[in-house]
Protein backbone atom coordinates (compact mmCIF):
# COMPACT_ATOMS: atom_id res chain seq x y z
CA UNK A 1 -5.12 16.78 56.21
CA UNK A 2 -8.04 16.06 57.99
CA UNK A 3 -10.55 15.33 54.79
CA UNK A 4 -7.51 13.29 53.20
CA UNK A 5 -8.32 9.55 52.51
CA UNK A 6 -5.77 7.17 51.73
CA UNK A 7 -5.91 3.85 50.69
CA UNK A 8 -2.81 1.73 52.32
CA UNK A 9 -1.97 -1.22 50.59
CA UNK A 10 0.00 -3.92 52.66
CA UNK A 11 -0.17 -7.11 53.24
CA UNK A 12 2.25 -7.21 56.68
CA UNK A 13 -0.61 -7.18 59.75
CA UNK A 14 1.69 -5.54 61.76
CA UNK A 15 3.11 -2.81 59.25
CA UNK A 16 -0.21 -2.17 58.04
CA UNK A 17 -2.23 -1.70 61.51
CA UNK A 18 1.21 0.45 62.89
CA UNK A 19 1.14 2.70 59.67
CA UNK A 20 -2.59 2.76 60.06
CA UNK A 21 -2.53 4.06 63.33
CA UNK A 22 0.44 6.43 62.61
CA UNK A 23 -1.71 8.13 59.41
CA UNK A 24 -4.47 8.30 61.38
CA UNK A 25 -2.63 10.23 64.38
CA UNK A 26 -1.47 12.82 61.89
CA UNK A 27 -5.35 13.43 60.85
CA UNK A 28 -5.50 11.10 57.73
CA UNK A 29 -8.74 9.11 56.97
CA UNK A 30 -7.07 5.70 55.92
CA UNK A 31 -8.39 2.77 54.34
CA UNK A 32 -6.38 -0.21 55.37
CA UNK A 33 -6.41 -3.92 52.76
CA UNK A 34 -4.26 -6.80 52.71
CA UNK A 35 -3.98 -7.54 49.13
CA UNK A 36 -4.00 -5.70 45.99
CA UNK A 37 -7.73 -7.24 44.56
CA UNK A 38 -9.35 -5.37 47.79
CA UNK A 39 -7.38 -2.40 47.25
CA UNK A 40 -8.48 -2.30 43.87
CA UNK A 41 -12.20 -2.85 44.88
CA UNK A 42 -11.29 0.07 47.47
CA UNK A 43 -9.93 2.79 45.29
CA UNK A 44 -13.20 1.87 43.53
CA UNK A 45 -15.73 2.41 46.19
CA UNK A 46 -13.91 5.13 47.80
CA UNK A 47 -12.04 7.29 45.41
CA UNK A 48 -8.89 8.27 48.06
CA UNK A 49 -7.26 11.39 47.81
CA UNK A 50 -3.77 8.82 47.42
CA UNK A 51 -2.66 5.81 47.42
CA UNK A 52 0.46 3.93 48.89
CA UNK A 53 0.88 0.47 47.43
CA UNK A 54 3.49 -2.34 48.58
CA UNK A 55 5.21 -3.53 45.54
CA UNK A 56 4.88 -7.51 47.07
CA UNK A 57 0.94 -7.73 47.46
CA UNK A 58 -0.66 -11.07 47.24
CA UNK A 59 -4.09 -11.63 44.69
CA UNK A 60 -2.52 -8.10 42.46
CA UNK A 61 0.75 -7.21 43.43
CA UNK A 62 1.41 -3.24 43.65
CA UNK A 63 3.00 -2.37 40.21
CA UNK A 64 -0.40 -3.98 38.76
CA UNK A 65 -2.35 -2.38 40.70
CA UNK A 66 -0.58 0.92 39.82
CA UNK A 67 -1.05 0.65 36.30
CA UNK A 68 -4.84 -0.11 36.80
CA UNK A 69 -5.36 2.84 38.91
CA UNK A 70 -3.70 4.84 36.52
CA UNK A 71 -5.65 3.57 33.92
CA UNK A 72 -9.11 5.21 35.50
CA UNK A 73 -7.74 8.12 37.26
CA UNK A 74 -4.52 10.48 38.08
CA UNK A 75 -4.59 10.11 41.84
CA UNK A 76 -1.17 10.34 43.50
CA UNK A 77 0.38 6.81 44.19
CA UNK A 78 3.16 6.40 46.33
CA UNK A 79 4.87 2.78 45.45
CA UNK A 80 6.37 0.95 49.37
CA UNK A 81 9.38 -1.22 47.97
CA UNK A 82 11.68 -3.36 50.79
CA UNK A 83 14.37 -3.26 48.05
CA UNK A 84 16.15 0.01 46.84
CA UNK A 85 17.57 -1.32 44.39
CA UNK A 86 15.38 -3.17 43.12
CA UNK A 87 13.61 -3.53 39.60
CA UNK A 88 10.83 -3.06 41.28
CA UNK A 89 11.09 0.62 41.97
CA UNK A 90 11.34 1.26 37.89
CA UNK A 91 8.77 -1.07 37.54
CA UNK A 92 6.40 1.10 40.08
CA UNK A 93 7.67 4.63 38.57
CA UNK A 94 6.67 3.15 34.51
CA UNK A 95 3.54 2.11 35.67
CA UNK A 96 2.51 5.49 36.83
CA UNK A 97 3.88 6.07 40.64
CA UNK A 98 4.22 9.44 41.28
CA UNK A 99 7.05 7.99 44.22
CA UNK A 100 8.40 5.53 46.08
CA UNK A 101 9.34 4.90 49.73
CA UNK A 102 12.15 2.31 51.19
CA UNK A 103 10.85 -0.38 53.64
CA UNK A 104 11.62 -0.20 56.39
CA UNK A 105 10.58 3.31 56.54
CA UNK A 106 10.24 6.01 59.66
CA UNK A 107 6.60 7.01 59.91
CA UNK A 108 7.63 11.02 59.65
CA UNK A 109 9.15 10.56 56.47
CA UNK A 110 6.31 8.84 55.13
CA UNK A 111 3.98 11.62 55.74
CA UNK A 112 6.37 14.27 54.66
CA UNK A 113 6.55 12.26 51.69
CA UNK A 114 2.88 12.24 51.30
CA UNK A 115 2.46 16.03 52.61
CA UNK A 116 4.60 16.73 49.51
CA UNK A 117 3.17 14.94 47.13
CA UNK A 118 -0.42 15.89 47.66
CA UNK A 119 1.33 20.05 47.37
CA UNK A 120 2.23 19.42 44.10
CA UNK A 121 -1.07 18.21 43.42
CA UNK A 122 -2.72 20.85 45.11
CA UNK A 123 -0.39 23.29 43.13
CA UNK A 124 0.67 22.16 39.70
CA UNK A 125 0.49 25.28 38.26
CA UNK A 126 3.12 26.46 40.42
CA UNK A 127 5.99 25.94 38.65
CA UNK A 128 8.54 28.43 38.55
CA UNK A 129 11.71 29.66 36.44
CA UNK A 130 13.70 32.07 34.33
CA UNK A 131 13.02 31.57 30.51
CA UNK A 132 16.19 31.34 28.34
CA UNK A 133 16.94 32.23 24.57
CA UNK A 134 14.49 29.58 23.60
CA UNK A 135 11.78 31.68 24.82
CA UNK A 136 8.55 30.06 22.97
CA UNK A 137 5.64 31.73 21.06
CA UNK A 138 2.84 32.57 23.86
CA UNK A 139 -0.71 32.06 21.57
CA UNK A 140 -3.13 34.05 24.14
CA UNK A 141 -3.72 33.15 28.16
CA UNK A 142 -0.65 31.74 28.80
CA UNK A 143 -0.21 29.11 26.53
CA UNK A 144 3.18 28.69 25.03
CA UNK A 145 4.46 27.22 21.82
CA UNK A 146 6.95 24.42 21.10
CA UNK A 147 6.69 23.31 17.30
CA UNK A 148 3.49 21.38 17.43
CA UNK A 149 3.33 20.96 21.29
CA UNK A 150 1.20 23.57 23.11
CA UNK A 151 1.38 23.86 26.96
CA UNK A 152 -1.59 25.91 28.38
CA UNK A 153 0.06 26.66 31.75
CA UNK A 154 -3.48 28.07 33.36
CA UNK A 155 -5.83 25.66 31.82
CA UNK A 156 -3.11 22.98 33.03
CA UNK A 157 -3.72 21.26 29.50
CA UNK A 158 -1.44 20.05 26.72
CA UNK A 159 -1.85 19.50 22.88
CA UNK A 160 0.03 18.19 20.32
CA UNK A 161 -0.80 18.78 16.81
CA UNK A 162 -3.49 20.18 18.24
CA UNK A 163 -4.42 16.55 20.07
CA UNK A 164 -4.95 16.59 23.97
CA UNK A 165 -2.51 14.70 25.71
CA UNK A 166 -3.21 13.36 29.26
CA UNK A 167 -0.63 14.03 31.29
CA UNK A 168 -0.62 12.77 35.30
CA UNK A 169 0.21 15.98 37.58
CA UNK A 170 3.75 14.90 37.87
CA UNK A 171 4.35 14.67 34.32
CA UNK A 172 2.15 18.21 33.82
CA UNK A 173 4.37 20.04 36.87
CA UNK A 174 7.88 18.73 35.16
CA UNK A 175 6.56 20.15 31.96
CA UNK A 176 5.73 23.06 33.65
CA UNK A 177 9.23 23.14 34.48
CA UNK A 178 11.08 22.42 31.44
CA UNK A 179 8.45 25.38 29.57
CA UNK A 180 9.45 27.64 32.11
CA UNK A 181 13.07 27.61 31.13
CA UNK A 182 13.19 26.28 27.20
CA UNK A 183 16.60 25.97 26.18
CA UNK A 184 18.40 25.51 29.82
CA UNK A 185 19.87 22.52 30.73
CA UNK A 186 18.03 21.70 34.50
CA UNK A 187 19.56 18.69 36.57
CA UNK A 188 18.68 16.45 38.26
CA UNK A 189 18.45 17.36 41.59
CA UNK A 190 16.65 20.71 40.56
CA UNK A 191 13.85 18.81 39.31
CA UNK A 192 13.95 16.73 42.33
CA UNK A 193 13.76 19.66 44.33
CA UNK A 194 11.21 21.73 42.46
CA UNK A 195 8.65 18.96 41.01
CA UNK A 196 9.25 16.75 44.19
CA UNK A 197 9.33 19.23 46.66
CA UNK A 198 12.75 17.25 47.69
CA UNK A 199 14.79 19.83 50.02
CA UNK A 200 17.03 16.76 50.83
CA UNK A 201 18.93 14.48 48.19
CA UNK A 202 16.75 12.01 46.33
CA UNK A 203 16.85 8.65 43.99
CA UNK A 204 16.98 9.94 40.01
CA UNK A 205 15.70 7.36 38.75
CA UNK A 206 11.94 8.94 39.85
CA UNK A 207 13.72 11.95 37.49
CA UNK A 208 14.84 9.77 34.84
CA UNK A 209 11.46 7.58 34.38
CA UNK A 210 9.14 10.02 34.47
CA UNK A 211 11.01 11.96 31.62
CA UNK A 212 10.83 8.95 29.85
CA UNK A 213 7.22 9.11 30.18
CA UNK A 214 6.64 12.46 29.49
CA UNK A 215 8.58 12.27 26.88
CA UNK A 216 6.23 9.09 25.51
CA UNK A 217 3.40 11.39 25.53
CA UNK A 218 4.65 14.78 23.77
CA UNK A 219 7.40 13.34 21.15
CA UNK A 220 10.95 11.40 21.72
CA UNK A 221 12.88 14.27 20.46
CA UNK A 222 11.44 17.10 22.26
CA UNK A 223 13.16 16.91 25.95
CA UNK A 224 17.12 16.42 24.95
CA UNK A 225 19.34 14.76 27.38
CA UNK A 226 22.32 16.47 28.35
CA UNK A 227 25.09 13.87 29.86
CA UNK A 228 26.23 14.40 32.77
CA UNK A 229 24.42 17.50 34.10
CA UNK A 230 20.57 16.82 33.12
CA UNK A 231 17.72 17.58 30.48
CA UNK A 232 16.75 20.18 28.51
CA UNK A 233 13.45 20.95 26.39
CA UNK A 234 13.83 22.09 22.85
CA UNK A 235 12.55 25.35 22.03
């Protein structure tokens, strides 16, 4: 993790120098701003590798500086909420946060959490699963067929009608998923395990919102919710 840069959002001195330091031990590069104009001006001048924002940033608070970064570029964001159970968590997640982390937060877990994300970065193409009766039409080099959606799973690209759509590579590894196995109903917690890289319980809601998204981008209608145990995409 050496070459990784991230850009640390946080407006606490003494959260954001200890988390500095604590990145830094673990062989990050970290650039370290107290409000969410600076951090905006960062990402900016330094293109990081990731980002971890503080929802409750002064000058541009975290969610809105989320949806800004997201607006110019698919870097992973991880969203730092004090609240669990907050609004603020969906808010982070539907403005294009890959994840979020609970203030107050151990500094291990935090760079697990970052470790992970910047795998499935690093490997979105490595999504992995039994197909089911809904097997769809492969065209030629591995892209597969679903109505009008196409999902070229080596080119890690994605048409519809024949339009591209631009997915984040979140949103591209839990399609990955869902093409891998058309037709099967996969829960939560799978997708929390095999998109997140969570081997321990997690929050669905980061399931839940980014199917909503995903589902924004390739059609309403084409990922089918199955109460009580999960999704499913149509075939």
């Amino acid at each position: 993790m050496a070459d990784t840069h991230v850009l640390f959002v946080e407006d606490d001195d003494v959260i954001r120098e200890a988390t500095q330091l604590a990145l830094e031990r673990d062989g990050f590069m970290v650039t370290a701003v107290p409000d969410g104009l600076l951090g905006l001006e960062s990402f900016r001048a330094r293109r990081p590798d990731i980002a971890l924002l503080d929802v409750m940033v002064p000058g541009l608070d975290g969610v809105s500086l989320c949806r800004r970064i997201r607006d110019e570029s698919t870097v992973p964001v991880i969203m730092l909420s004090a609240r669990a159970d907050s609004i603020d968590v969906v808010l982070g997640l539907e403005a294009g946060a890959d994840d979020y982390v609970t203030k107050p937060f151990d500094g291990a877990v935090l760079v697990a959490r970052i470790r992970a994300v910047l795998r499935r970065f690093g490997h979105a193409s490595g999504a992995n699963g039994a197909a089911a009766d809904g097997t769809p039409e492969t065209i030629e080099g591995g892209t597969l067929r679903f109505g009008d959606l196409e999902v070229d799973t080596e080119g890690m690209e994605v048409r519809k009608a024949g339009t591209p759509v631009a997915l984040t590579p979140t949103e591209m590894r839990l399609l990955l998923e869902f093409s891998a196995a058309p037709g099967t109903v996969l829960s939560r917690d799978r997708l929390l395990e095999r998109v997140w890289d969570y081997g321990w319980g997690g929050d669905t809601r980061v399931v839940d919102v980014h199917v909503q998204r995903l589902r924004g981008k390739i059609g309403q209608d084409r990922i089918e919710t199955v109460r009580g145990f999960g999704y499913k995409l149509r075939g």
